[in-house]
N, C-alpha and C. Protein backbone atom coordinates (compact mmCIF):
# COMPACT_ATOMS: atom_id res chain seq x y z
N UNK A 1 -145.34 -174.59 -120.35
CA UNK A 1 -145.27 -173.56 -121.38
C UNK A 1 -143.87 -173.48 -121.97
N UNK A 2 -142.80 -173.51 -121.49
CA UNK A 2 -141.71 -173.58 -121.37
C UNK A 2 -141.59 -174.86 -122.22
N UNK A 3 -141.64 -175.80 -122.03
CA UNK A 3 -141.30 -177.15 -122.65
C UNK A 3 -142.38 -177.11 -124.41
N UNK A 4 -142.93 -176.16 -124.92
CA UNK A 4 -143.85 -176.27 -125.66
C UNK A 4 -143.27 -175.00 -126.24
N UNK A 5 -142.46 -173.92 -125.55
CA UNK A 5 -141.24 -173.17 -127.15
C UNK A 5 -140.39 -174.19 -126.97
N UNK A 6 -139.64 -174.72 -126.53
CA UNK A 6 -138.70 -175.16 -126.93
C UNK A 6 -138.84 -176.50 -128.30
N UNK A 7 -139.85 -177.12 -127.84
CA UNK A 7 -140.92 -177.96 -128.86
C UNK A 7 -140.52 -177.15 -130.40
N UNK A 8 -141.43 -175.97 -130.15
CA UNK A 8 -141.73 -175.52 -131.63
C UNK A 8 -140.65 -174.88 -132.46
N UNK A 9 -139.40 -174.40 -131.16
CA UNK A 9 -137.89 -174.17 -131.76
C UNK A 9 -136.99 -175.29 -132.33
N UNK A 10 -137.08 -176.82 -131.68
CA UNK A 10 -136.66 -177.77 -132.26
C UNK A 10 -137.57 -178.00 -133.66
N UNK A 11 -138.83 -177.76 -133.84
CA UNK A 11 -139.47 -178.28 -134.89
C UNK A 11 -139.57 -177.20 -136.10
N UNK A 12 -138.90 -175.61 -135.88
CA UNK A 12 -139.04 -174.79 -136.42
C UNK A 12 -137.33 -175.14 -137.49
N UNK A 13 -136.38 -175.29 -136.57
CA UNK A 13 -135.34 -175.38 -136.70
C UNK A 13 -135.13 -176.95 -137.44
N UNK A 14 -135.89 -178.15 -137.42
CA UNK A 14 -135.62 -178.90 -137.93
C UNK A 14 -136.47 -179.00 -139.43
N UNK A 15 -137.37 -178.91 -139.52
CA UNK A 15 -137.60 -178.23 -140.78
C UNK A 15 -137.42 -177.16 -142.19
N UNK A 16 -136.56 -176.19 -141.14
CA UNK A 16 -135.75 -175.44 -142.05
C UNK A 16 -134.42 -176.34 -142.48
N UNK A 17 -133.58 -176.81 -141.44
CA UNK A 17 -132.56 -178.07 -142.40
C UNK A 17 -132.91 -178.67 -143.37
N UNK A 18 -134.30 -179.27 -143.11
CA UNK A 18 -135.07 -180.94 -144.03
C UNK A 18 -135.05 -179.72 -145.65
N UNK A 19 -135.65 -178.47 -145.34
CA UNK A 19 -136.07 -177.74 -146.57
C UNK A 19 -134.62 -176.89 -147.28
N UNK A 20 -133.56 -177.09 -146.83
CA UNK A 20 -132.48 -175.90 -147.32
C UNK A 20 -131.66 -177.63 -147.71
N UNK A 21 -131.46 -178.76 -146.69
CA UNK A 21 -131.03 -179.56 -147.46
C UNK A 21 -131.51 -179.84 -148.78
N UNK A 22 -132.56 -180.53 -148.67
CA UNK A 22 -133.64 -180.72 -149.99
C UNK A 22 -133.47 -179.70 -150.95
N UNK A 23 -133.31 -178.48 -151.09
CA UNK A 23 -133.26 -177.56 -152.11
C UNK A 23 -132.10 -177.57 -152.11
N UNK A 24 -130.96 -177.55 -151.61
CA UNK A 24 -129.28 -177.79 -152.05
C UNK A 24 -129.33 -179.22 -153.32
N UNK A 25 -129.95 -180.21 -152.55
CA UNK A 25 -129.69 -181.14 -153.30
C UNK A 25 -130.97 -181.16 -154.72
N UNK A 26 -131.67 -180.79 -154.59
CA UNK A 26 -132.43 -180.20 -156.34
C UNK A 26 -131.42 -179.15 -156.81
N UNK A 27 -130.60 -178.60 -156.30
CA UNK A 27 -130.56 -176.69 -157.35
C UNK A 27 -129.19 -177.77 -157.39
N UNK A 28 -128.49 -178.91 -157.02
CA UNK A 28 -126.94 -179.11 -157.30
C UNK A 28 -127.54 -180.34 -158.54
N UNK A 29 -128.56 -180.53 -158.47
CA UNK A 29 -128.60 -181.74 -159.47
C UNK A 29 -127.65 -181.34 -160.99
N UNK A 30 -127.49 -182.56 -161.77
CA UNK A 30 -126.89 -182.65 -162.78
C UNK A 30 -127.75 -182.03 -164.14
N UNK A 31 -128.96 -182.19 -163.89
CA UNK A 31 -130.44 -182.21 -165.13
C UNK A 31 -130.09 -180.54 -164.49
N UNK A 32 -130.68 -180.12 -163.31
CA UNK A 32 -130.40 -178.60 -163.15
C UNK A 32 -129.51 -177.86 -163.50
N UNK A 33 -128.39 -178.67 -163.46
CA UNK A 33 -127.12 -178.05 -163.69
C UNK A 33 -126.95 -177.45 -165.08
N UNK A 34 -127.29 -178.52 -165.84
CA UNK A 34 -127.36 -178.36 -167.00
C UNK A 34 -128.59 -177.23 -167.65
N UNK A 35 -129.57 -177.28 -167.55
CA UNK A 35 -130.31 -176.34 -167.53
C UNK A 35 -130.03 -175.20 -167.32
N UNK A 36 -129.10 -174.69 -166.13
CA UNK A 36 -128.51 -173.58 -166.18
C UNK A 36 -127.77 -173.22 -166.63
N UNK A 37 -126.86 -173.90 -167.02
CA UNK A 37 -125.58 -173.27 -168.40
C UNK A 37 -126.21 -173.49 -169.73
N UNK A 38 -127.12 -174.20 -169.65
CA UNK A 38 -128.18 -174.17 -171.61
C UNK A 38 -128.52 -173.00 -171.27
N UNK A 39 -129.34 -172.44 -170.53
CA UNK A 39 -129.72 -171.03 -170.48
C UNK A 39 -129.02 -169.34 -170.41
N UNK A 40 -127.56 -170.06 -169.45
CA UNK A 40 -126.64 -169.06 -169.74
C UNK A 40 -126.61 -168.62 -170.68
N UNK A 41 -125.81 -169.80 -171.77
CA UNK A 41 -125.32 -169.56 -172.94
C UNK A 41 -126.01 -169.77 -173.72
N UNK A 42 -126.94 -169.81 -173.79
CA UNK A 42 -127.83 -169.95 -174.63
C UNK A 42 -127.91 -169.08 -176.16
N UNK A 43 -127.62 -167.65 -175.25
CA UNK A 43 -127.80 -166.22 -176.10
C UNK A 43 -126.75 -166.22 -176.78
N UNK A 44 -125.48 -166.79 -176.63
CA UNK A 44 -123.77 -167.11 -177.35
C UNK A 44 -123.98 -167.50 -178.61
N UNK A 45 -124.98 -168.58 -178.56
CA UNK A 45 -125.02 -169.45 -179.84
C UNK A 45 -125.89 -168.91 -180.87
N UNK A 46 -126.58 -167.17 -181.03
CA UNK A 46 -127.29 -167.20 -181.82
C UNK A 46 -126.57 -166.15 -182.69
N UNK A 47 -126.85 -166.81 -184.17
CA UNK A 47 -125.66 -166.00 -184.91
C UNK A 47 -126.83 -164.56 -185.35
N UNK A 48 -125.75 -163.59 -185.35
CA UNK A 48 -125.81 -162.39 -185.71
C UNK A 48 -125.45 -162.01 -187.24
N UNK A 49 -126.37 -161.31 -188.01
CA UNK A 49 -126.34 -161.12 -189.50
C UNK A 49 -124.90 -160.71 -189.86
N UNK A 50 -123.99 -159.69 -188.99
CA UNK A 50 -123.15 -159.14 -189.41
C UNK A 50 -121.85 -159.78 -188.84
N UNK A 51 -121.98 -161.19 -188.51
CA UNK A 51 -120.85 -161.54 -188.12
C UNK A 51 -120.53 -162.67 -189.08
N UNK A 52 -118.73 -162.25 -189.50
CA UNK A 52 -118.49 -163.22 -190.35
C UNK A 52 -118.29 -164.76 -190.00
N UNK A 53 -117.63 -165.74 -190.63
CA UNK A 53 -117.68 -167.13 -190.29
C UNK A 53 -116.60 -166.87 -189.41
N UNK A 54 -115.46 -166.64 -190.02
CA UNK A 54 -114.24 -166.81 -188.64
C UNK A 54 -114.57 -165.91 -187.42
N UNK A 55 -115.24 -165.14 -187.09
CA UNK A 55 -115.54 -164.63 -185.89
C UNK A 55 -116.66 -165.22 -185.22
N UNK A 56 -117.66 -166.09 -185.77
CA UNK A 56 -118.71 -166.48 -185.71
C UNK A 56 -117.82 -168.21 -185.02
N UNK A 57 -117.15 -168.77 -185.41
CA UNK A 57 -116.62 -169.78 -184.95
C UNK A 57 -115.65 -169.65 -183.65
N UNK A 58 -115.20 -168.54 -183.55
CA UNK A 58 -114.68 -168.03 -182.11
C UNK A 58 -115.62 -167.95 -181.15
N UNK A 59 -116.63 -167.19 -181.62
CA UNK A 59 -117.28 -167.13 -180.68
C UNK A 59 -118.26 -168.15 -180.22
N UNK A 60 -118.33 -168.75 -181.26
CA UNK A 60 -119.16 -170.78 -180.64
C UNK A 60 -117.97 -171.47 -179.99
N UNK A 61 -116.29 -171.44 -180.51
CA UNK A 61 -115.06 -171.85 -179.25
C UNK A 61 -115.35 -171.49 -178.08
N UNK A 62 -115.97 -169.79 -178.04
CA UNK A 62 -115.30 -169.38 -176.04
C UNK A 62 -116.71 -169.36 -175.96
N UNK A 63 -117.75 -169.81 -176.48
CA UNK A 63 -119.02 -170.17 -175.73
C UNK A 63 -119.25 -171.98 -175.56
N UNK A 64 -118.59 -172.58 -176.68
CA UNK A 64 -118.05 -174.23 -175.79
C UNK A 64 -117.27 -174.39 -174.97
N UNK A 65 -116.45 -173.46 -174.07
CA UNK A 65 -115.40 -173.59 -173.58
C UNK A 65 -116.15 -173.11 -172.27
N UNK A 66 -116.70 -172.06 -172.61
CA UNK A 66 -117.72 -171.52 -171.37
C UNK A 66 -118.51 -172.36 -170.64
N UNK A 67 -119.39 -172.94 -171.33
CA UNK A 67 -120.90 -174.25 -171.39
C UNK A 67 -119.68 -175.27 -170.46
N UNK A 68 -118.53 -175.84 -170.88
CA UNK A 68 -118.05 -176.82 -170.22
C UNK A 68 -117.36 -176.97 -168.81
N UNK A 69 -117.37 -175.10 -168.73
CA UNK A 69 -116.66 -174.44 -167.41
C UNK A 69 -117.83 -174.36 -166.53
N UNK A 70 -119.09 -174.23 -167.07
CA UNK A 70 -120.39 -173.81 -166.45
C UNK A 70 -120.57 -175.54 -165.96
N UNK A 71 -120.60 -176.33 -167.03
CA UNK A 71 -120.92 -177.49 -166.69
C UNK A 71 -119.54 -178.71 -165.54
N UNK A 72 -118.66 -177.91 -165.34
CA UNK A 72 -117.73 -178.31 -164.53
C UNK A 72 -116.83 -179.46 -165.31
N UNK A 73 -116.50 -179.67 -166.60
CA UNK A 73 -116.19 -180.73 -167.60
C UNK A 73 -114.90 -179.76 -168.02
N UNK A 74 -113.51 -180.63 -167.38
CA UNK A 74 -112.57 -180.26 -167.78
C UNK A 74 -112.16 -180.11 -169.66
């Protein structure tokens, strides 16, 4: 009985690694990565009726500057 938890603690415990590795390495992907700063900023890039051009171009600067900080691209 004894030898049959310890069984299901090695197999409980090695499966949670196989599944937290595996999802580290999907949520760090590059395609993910990206996906998540398109979506961040997404809302940055949509122009607003009452904003003029020179404020409207600042704010597409510190939302490219953002996207490349999100995307880790010096």
């Amino acid at each position: 009985m004894n030898s049959f938890r310890i069984a299901k603690v090695i197999i409980v415990f090695s499966s949670l690694s196989y599944l937290s590795v595996t999802f580290l390495k999907n949520y760090n992907s590059p395609e993910n990565i990206e996906k998540r700063c398109i979506l961040k900023f997404e809302k940055d890039f949509k122009k607003r009726l009452e904003t003029s051009d020179e404020e409207w171009n600042q704010i597409l600067d510190f939302a490219d500057n953002n996207y490349l900080k999100c995307m880790r691209i010096p």
